[in-house]
N, C-alpha and C. Protein backbone atom coordinates (compact mmCIF):
# COMPACT_ATOMS: atom_id res chain seq x y z
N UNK A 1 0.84 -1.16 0.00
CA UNK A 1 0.00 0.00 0.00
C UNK A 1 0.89 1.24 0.00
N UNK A 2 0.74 2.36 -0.84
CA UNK A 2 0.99 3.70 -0.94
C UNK A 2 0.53 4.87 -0.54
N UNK A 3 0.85 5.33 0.42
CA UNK A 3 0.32 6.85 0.94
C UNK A 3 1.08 8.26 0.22
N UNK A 4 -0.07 8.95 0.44
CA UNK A 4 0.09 10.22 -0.61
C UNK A 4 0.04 11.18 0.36
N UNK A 5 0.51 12.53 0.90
CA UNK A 5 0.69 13.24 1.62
C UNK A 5 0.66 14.80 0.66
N UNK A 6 -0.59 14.94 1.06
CA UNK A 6 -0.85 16.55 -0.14
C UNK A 6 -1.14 17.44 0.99
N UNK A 7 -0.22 18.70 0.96
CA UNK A 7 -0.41 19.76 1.53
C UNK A 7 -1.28 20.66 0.58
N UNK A 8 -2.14 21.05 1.17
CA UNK A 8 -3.14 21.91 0.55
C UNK A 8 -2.65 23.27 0.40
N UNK A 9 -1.89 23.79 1.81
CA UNK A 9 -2.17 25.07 1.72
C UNK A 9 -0.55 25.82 2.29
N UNK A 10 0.51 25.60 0.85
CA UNK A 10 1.59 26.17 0.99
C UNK A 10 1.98 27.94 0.93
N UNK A 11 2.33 28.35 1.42
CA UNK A 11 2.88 29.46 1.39
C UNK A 11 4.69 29.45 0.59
N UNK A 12 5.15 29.67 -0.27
CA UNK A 12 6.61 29.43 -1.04
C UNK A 12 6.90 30.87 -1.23
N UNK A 13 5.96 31.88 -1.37
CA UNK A 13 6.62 33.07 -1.60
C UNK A 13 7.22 33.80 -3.11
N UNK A 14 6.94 32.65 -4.50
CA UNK A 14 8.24 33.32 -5.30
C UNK A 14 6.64 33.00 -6.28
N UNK A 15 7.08 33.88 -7.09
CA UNK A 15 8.02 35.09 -7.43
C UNK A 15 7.79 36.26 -6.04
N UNK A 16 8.78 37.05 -5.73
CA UNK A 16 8.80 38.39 -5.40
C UNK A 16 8.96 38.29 -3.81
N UNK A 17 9.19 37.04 -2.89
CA UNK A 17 9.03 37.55 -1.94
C UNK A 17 10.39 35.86 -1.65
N UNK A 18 10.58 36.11 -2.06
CA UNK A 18 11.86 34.33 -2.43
C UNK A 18 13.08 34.30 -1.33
N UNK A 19 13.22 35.97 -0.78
CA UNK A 19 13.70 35.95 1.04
C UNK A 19 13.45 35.01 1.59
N UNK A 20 11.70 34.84 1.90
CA UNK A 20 11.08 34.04 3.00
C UNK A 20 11.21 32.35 2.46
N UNK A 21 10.97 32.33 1.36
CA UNK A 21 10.94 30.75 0.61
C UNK A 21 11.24 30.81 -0.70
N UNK A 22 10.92 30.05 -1.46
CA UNK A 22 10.77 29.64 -2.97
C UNK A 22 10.34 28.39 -3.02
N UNK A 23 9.96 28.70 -4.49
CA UNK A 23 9.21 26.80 -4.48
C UNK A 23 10.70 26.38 -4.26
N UNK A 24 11.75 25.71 -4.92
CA UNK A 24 12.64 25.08 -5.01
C UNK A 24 12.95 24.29 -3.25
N UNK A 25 13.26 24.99 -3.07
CA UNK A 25 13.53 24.64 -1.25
C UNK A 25 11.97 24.37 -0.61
N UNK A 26 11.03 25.41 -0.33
CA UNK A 26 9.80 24.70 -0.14
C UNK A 26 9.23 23.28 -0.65
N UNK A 27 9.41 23.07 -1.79
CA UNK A 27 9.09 21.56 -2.95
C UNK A 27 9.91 20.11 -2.14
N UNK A 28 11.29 21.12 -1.59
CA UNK A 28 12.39 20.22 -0.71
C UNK A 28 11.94 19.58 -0.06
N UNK A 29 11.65 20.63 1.15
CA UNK A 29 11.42 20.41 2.37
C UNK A 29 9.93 19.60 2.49
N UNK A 30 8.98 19.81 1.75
CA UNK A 30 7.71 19.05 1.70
C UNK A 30 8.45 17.54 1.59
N UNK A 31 9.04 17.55 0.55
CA UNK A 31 8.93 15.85 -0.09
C UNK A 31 10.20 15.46 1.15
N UNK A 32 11.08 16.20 1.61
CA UNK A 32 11.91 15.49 2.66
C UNK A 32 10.60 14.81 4.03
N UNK A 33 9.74 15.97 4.35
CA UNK A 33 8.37 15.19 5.26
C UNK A 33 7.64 14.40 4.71
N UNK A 34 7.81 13.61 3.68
CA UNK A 34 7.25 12.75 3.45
C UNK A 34 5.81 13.46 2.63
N UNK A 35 6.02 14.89 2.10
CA UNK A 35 4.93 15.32 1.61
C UNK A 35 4.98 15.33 0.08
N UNK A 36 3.99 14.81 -0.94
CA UNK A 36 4.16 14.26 -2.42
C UNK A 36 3.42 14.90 -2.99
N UNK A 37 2.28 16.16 -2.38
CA UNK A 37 2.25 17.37 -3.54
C UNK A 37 1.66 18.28 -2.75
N UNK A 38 1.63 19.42 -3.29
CA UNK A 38 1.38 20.73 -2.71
C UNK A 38 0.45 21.34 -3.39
N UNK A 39 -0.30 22.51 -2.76
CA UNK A 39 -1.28 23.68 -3.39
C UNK A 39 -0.56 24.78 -2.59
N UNK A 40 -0.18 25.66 -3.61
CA UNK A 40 0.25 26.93 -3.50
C UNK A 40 -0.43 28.10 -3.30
N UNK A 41 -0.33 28.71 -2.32
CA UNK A 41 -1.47 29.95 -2.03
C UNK A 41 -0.83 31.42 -3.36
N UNK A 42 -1.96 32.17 -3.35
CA UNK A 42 -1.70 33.02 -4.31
C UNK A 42 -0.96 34.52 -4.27
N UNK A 43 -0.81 34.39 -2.71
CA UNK A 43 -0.29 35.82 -1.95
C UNK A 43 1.39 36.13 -2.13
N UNK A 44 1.47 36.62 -3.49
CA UNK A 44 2.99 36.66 -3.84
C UNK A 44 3.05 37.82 -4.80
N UNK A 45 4.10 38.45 -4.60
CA UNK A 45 4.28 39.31 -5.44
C UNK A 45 4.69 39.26 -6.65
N UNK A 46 4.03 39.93 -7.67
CA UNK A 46 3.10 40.11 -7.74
C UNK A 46 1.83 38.86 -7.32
N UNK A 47 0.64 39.64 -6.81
CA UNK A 47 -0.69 38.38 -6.86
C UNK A 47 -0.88 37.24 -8.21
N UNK A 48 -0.70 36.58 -7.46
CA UNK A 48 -1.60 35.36 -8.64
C UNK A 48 -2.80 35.27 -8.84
N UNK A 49 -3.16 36.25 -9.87
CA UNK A 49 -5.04 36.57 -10.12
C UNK A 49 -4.75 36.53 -11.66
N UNK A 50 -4.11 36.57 -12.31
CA UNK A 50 -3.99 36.27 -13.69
C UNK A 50 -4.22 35.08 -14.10
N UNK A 51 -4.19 34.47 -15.26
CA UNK A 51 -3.71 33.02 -15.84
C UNK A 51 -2.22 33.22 -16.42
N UNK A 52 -1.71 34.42 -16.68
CA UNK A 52 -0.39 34.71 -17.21
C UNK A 52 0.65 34.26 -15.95
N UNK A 53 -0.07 35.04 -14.73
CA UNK A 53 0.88 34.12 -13.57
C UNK A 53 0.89 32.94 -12.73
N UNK A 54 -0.61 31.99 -13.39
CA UNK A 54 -0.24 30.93 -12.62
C UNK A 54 0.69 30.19 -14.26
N UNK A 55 0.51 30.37 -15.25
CA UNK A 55 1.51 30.29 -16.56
C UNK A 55 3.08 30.25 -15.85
N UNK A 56 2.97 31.18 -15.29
CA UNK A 56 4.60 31.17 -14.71
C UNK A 56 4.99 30.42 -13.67
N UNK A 57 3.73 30.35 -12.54
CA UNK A 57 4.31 29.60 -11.65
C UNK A 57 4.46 28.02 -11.79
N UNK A 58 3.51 27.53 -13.11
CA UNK A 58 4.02 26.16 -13.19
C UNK A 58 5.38 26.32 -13.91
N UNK A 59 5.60 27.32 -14.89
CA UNK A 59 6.86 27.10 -15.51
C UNK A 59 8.11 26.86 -14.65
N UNK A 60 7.55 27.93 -13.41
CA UNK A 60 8.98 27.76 -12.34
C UNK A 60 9.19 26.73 -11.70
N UNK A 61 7.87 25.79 -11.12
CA UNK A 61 7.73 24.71 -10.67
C UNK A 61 8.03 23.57 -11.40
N UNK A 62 7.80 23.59 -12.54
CA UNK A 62 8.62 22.30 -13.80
C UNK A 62 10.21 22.05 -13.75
N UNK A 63 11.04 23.68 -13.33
CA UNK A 63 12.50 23.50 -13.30
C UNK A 63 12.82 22.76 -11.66
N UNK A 64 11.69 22.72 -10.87
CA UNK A 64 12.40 22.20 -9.36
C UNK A 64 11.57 20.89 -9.22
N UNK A 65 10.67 20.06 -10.05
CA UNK A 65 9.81 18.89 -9.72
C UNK A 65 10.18 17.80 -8.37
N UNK A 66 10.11 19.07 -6.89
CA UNK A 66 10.43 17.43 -5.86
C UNK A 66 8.91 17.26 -5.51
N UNK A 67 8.13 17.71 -6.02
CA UNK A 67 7.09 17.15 -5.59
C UNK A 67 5.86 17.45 -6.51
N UNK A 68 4.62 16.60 -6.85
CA UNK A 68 3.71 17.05 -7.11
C UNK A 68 3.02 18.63 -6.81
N UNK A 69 2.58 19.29 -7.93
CA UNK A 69 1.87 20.61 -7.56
C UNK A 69 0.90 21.43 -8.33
N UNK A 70 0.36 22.20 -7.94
CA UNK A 70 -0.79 22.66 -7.89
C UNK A 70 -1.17 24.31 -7.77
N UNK A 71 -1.62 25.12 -8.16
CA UNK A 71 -1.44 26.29 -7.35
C UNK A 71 -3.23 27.16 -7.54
N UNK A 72 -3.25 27.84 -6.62
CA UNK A 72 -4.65 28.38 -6.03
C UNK A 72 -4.25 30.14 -7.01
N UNK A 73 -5.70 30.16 -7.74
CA UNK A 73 -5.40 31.70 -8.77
C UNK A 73 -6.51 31.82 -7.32
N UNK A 74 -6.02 33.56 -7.27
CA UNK A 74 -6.66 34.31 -6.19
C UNK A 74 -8.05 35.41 -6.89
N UNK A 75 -8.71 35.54 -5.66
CA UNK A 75 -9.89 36.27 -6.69
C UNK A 75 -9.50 38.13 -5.61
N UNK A 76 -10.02 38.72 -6.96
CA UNK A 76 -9.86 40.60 -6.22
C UNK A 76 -11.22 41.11 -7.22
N UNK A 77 -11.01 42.28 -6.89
CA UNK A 77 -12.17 42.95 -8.28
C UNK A 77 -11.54 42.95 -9.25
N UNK A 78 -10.05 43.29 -9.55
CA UNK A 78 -9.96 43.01 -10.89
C UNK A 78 -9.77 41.41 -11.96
N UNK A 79 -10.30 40.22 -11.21
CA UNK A 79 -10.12 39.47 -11.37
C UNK A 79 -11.71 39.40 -12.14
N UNK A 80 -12.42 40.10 -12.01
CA UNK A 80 -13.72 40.01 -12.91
C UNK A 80 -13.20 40.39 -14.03
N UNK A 81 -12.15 41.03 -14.21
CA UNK A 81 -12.03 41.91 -16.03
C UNK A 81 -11.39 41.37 -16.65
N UNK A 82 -10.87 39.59 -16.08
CA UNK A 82 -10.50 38.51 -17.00
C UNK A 82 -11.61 38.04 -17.69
């Protein structure tokens, strides 16, 4: 039997805030706990309310693959004028 360990609700920080984390090391440290995929919150600089930036954040996440992932587009008012 195989267990799957999905964190729902990561905080990584990058783009724009990659001081506190980045996926790369965050992606690490999950799959070192035994964690095999993640959902990424959208609170990064810039916001992830586009499709252009969750576009990027899988692109960034494809160069570090330690773990399965996922990421949460955030809603604002200008997220209606998509």
């Amino acid at each position: 039997m195989s267990f799957r360990v999905i964190d729902s609700q990561v905080h990584f920080r990058e783009p724009g805030l990659e001081n506190k984390e980045n996926l790369e090391f965050g992606m690490m440290a999950a799959a070192a706990g035994g964690v095999t995929g993640i959902f990424e919150m959208p609170n990064t600089n810039p916001l992830t309310i586009t499709p252009e930036a969750i576009d990027d954040k899988i692109k960034r996440a494809y160069r570090v693959p330690w773990t399965d992932f996922a990421f949460y587009l955030g809603g604002t008012g200008r997220t209606g004028l998509i």
